[in-house]
C-alpha atoms as a PDB file:
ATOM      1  CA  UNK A   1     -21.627 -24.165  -1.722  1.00  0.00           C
ATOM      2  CA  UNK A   2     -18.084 -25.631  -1.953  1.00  0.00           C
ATOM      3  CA  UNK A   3     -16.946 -22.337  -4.273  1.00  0.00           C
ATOM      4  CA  UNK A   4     -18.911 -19.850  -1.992  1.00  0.00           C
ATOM      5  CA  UNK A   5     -16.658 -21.236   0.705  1.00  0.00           C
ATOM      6  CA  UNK A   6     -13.532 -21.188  -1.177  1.00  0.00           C
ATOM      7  CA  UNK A   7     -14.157 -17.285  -1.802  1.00  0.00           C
ATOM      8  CA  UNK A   8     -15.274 -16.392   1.812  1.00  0.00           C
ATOM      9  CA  UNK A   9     -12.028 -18.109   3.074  1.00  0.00           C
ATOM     10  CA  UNK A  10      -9.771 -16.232   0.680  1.00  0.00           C
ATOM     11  CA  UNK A  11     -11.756 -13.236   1.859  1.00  0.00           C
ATOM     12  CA  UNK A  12     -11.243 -13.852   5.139  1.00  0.00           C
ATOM     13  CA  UNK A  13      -6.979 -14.599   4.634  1.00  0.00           C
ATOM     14  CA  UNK A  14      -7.037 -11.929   2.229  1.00  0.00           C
ATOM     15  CA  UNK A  15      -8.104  -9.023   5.345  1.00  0.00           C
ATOM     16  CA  UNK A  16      -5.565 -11.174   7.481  1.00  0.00           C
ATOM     17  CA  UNK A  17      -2.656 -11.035   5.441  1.00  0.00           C
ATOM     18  CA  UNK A  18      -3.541  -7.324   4.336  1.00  0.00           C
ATOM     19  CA  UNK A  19      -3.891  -6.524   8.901  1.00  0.00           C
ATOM     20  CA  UNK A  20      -0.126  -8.047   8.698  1.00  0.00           C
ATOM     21  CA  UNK A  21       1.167  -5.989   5.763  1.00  0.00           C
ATOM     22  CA  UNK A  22      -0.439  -2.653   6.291  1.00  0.00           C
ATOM     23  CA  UNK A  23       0.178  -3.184  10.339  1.00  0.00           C
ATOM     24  CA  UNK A  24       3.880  -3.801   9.508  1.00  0.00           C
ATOM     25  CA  UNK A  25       3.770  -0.429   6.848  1.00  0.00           C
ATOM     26  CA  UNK A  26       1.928   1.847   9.742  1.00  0.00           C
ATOM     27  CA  UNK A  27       4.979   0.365  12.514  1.00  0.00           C
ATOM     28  CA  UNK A  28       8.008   0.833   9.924  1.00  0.00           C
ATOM     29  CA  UNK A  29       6.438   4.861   9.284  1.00  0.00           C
ATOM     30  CA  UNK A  30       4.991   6.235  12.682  1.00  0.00           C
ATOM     31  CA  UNK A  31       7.807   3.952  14.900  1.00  0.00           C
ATOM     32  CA  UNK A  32      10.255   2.431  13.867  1.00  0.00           C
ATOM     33  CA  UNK A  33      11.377   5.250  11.504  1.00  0.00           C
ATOM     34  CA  UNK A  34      11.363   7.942  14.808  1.00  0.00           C
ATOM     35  CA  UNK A  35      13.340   5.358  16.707  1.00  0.00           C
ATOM     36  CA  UNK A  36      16.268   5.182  14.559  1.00  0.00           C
ATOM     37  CA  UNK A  37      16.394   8.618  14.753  1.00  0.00           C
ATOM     38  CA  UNK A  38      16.719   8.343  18.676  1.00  0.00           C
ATOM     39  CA  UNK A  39      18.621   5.599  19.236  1.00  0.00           C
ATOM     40  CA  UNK A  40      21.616   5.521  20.297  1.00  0.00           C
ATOM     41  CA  UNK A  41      24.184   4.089  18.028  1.00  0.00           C
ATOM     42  CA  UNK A  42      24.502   0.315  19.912  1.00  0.00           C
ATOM     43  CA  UNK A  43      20.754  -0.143  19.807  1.00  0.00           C
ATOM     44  CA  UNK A  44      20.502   1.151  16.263  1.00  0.00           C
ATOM     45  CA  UNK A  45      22.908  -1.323  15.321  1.00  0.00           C
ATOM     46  CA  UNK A  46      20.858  -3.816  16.982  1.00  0.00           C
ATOM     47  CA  UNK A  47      18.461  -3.079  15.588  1.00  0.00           C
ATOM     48  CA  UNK A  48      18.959  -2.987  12.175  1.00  0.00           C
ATOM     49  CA  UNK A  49      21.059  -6.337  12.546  1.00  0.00           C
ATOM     50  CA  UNK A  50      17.874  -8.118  14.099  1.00  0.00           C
ATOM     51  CA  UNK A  51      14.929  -6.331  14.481  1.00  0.00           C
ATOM     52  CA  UNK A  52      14.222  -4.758  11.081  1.00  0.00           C
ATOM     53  CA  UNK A  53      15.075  -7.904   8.676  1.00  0.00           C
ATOM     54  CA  UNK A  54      12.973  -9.703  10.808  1.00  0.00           C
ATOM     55  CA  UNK A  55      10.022  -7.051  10.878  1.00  0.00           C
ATOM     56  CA  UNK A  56      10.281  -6.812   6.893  1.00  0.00           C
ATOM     57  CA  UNK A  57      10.318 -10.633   6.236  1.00  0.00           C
ATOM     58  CA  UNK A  58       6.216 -10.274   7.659  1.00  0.00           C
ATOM     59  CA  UNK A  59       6.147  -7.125   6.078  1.00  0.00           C
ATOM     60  CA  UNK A  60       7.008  -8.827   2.403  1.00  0.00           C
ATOM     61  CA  UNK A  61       5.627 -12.001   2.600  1.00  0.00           C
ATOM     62  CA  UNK A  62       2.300 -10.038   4.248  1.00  0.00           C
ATOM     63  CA  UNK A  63       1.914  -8.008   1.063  1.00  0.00           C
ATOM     64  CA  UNK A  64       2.716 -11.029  -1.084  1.00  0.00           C
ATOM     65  CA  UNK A  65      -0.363 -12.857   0.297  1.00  0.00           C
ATOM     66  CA  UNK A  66      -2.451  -9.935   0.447  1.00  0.00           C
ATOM     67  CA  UNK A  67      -1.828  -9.592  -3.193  1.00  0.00           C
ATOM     68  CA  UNK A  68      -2.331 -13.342  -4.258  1.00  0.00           C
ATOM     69  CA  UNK A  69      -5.452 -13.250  -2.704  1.00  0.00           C
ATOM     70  CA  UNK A  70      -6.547 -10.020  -4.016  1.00  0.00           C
ATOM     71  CA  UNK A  71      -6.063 -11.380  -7.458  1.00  0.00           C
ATOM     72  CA  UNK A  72      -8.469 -14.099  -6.734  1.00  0.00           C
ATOM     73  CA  UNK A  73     -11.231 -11.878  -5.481  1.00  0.00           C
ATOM     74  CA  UNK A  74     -10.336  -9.167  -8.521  1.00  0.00           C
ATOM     75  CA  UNK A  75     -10.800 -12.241 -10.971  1.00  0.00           C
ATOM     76  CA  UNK A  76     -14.212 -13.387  -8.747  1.00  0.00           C
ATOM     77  CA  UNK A  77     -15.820  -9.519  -9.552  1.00  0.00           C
ATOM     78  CA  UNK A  78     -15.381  -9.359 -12.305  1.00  0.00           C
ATOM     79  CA  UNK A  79     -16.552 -12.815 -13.722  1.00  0.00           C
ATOM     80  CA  UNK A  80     -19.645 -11.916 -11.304  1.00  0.00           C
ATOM     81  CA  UNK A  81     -20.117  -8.425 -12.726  1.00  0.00           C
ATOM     82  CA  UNK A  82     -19.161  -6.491  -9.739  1.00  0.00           C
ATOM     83  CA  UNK A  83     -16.617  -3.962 -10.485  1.00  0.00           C
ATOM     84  CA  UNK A  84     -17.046  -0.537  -9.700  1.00  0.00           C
ATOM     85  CA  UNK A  85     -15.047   2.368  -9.862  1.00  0.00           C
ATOM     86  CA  UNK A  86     -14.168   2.209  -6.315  1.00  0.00           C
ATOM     87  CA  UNK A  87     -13.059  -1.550  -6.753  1.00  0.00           C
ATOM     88  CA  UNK A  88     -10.393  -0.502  -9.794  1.00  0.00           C
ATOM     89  CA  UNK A  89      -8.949   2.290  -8.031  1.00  0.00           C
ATOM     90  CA  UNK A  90      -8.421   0.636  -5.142  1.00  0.00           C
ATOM     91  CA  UNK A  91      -6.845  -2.333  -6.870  1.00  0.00           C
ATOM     92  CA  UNK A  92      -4.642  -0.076  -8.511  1.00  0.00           C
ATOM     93  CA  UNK A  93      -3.273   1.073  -5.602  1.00  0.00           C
ATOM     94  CA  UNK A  94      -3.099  -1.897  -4.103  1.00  0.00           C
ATOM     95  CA  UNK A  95      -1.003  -3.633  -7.306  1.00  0.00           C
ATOM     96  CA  UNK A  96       1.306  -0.943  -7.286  1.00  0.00           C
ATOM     97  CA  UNK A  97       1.527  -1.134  -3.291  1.00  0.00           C
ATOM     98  CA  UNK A  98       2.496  -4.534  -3.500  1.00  0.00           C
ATOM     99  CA  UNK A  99       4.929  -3.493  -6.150  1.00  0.00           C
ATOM    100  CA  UNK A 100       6.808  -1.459  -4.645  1.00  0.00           C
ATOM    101  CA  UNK A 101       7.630  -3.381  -1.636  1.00  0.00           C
ATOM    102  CA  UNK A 102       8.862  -6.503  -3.820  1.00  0.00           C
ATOM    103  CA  UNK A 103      10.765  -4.087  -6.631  1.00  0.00           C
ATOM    104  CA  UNK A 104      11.937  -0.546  -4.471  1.00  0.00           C
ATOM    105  CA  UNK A 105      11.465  -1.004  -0.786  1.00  0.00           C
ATOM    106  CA  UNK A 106      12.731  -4.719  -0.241  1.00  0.00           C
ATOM    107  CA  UNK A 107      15.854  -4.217  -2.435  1.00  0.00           C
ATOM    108  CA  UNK A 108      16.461  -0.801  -1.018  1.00  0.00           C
ATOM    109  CA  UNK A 109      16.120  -1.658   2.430  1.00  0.00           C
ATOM    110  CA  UNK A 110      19.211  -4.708   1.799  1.00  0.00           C
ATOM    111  CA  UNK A 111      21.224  -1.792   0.554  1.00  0.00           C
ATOM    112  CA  UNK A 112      20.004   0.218   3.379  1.00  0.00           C
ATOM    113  CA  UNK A 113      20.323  -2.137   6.534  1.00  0.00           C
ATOM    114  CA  UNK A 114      23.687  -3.890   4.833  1.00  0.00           C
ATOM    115  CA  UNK A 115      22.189  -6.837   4.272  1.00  0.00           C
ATOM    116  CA  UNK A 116      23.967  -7.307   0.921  1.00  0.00           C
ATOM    117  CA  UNK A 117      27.221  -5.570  -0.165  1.00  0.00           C
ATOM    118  CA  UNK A 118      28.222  -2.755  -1.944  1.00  0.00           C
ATOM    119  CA  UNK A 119      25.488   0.135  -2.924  1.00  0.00           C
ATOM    120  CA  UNK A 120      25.198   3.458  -1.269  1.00  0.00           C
ATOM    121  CA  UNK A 121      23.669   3.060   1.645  1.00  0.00           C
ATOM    122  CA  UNK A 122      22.414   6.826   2.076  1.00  0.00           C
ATOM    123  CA  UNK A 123      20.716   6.717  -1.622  1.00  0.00           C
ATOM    124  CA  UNK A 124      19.047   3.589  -0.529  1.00  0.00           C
ATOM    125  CA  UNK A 125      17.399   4.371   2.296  1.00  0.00           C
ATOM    126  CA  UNK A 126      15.636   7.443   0.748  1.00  0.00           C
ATOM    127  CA  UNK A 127      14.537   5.551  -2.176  1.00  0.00           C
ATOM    128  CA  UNK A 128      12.934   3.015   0.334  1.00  0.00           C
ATOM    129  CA  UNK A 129      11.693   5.398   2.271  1.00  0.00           C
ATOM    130  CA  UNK A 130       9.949   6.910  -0.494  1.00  0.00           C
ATOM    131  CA  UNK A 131       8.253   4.103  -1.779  1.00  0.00           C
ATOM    132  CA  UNK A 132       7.114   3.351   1.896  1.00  0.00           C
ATOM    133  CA  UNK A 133       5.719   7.171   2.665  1.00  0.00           C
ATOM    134  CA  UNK A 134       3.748   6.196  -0.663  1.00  0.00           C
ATOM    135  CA  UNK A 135       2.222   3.210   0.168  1.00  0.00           C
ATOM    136  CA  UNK A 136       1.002   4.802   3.633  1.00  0.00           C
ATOM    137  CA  UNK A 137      -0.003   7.514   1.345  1.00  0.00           C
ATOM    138  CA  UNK A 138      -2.235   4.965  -1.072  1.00  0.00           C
ATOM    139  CA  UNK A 139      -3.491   3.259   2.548  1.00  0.00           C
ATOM    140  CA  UNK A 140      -6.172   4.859   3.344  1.00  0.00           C
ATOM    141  CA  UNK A 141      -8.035   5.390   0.110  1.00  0.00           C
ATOM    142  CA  UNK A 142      -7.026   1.921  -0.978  1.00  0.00           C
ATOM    143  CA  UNK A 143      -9.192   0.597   1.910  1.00  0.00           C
ATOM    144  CA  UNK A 144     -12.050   2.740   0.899  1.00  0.00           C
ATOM    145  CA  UNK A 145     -11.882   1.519  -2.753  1.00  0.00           C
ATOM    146  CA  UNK A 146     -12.301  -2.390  -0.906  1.00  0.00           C
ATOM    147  CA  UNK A 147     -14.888  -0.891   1.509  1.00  0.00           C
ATOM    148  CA  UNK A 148     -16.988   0.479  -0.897  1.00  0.00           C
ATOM    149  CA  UNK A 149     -16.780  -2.389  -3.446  1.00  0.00           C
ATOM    150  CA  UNK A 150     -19.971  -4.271  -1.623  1.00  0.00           C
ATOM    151  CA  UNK A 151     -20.912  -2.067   1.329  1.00  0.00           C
ATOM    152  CA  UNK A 152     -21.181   1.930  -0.038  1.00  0.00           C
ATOM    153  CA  UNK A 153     -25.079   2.203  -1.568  1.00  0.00           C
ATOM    154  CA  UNK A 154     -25.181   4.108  -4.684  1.00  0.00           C
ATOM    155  CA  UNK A 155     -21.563   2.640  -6.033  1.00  0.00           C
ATOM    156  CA  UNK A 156     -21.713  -1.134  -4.796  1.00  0.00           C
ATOM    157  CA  UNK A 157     -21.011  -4.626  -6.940  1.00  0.00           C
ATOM    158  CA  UNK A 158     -22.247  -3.918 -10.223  1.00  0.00           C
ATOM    159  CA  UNK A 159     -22.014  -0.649 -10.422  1.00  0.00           C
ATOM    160  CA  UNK A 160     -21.206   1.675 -14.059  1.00  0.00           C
ATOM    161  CA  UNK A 161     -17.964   1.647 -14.691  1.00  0.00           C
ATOM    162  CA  UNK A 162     -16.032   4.013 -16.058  1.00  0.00           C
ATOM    163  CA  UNK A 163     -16.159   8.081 -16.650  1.00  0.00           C
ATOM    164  CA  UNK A 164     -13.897  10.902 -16.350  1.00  0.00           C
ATOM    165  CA  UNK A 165     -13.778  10.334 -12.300  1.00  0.00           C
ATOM    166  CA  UNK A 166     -12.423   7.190 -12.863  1.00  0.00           C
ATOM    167  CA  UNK A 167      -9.805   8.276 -15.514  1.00  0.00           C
ATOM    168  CA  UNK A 168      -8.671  11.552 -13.324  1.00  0.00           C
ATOM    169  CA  UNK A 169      -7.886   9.098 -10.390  1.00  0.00           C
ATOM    170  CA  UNK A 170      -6.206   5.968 -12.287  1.00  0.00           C
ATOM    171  CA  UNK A 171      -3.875   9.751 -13.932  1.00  0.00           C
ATOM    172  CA  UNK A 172      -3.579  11.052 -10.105  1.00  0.00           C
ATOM    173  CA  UNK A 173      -2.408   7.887  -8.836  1.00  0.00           C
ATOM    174  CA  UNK A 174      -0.197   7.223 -11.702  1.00  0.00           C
ATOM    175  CA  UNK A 175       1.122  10.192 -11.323  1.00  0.00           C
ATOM    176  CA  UNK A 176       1.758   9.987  -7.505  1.00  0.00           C
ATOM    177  CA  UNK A 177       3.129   6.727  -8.176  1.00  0.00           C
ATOM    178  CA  UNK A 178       5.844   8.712 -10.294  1.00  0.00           C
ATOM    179  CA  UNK A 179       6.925  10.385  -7.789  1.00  0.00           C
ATOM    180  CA  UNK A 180       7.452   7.645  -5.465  1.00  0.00           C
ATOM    181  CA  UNK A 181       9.818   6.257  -8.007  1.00  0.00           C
ATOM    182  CA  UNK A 182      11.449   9.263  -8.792  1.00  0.00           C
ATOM    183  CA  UNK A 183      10.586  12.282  -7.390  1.00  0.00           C
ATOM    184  CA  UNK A 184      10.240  13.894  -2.872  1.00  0.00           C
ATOM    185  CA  UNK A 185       8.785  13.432  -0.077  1.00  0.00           C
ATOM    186  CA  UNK A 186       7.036  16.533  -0.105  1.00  0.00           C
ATOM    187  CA  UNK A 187       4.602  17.031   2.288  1.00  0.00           C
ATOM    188  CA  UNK A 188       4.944  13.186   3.431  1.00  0.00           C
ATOM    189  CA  UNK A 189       8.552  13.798   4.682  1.00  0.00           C
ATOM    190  CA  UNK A 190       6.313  13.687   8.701  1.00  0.00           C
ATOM    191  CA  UNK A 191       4.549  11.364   9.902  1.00  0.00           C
ATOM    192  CA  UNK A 192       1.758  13.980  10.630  1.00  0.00           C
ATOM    193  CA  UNK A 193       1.977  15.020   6.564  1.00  0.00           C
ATOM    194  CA  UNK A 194       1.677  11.478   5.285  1.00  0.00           C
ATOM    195  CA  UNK A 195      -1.197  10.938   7.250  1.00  0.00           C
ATOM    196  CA  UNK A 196      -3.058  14.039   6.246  1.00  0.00           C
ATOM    197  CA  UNK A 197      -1.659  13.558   2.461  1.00  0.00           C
ATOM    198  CA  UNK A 198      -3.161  10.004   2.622  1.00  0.00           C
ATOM    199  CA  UNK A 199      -6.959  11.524   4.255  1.00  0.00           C
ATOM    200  CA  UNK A 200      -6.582  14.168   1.542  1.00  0.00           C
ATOM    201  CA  UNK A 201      -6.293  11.655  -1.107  1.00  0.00           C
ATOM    202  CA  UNK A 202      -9.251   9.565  -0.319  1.00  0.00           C
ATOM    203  CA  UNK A 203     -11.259  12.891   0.095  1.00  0.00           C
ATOM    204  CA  UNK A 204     -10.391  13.268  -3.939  1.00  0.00           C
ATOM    205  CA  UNK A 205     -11.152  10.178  -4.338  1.00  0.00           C
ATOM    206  CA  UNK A 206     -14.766   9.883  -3.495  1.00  0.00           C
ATOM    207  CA  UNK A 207     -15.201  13.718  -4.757  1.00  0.00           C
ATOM    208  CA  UNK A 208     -13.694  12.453  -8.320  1.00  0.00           C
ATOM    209  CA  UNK A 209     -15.999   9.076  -8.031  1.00  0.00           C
ATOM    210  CA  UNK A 210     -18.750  10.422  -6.744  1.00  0.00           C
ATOM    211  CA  UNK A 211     -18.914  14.426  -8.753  1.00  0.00           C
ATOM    212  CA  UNK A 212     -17.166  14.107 -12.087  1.00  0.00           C
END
């Protein structure tokens, strides 16, 4: 009783911690990104002085929890058996999501927002801003991958692991993951493309899961 408990509160702070991270992703892409490029050169100041080290302190310390927690419930499925495909991919995502806020977008942004001294402040902000696009762009099918862990028939707990689905999309996200260290924006440089990029992904996600 006492360890069912245990693992239905870390559930429970694990979806909390993940509404403050990912809600804190979704406001730094769709607003606060449109608003610097509107403001006018007092507020952006302001802004960047108070507003934004303030918004990515939740934004850190939300993934940091999220990912703690994850770990726990990772280590929980698979002592019980319950991996599926679904549940790796969308761990995988979620690992590297959580890495790149703590290793690219966190010590970008410092450079970025002036926070710390010396860097170039231009090169900065596009590598954060990279790393962020691609973490909106892992979002949505990172969510699915949780989803589906216990609640999608034909691929819940227990489910076989493995196959060449599973290996194309661990390659694709490597891959995409890449490119957020090193490569464009591409079709994410809108808001409206990293939205679409991130629907199209989990639509090759459950074809590769679910077909190959």
């Amino acid at each position: 009783m006492t360890g069912e408990l245990i693992e239905f509160l870390v559930r429970w702070g694990h979806v909390l911690f993940g509404i403050v991270w990912i809600g804190m992703l979704y406001y730094f892409n769709f607003v606060q990104g449109g608003y610097f490029k509107e403001a006018s050169p007092e507020a952006l100041a302001d802004a960047k002085a108070k507003l934004a080290p303030s918004a990515l302190w939740w934004f850190r310390w939300g993934a940091m929890f999220t990912f703690i927690t994850g770990l726990y419930l990772l280590h929980i499925a698979t002592s019980n058996g319950q991996l599926n495909n679904y549940i790796i991919v969308g761990a995988a995502m979620g690992i590297l999501m959580f890495t790149n806020v703590w290793a690219v977008i966190w010590p970008a942004q410092k450079i970025a927002l002036g926070l710390v001294e010396g860097g170039d402040k231009a090169a900065a902000g596009a590598k954060a801003l990279l790393a962020s696009r691609t973490n909106v762009l892992f979002s949505a099918p990172m969510l699915l991958g949780m989803l589906a862990g216990p609640h999608y028939v034909g691929q819940g707990y227990g489910s076989a692991v493995g196959g060449t689905g599973l290996i194309v999309m661990l390659v694709v996200v490597a891959l995409l993951e890449v490119n957020a260290l090193v490569g464009k924006q591409g079709p994410m440089t809108t808001v409206k493309g990293v939205i679409h990029s991130s629907l199209g992904l989990t639509a090759v996600m459950v074809l590769a899961l679910n077909l190959l």
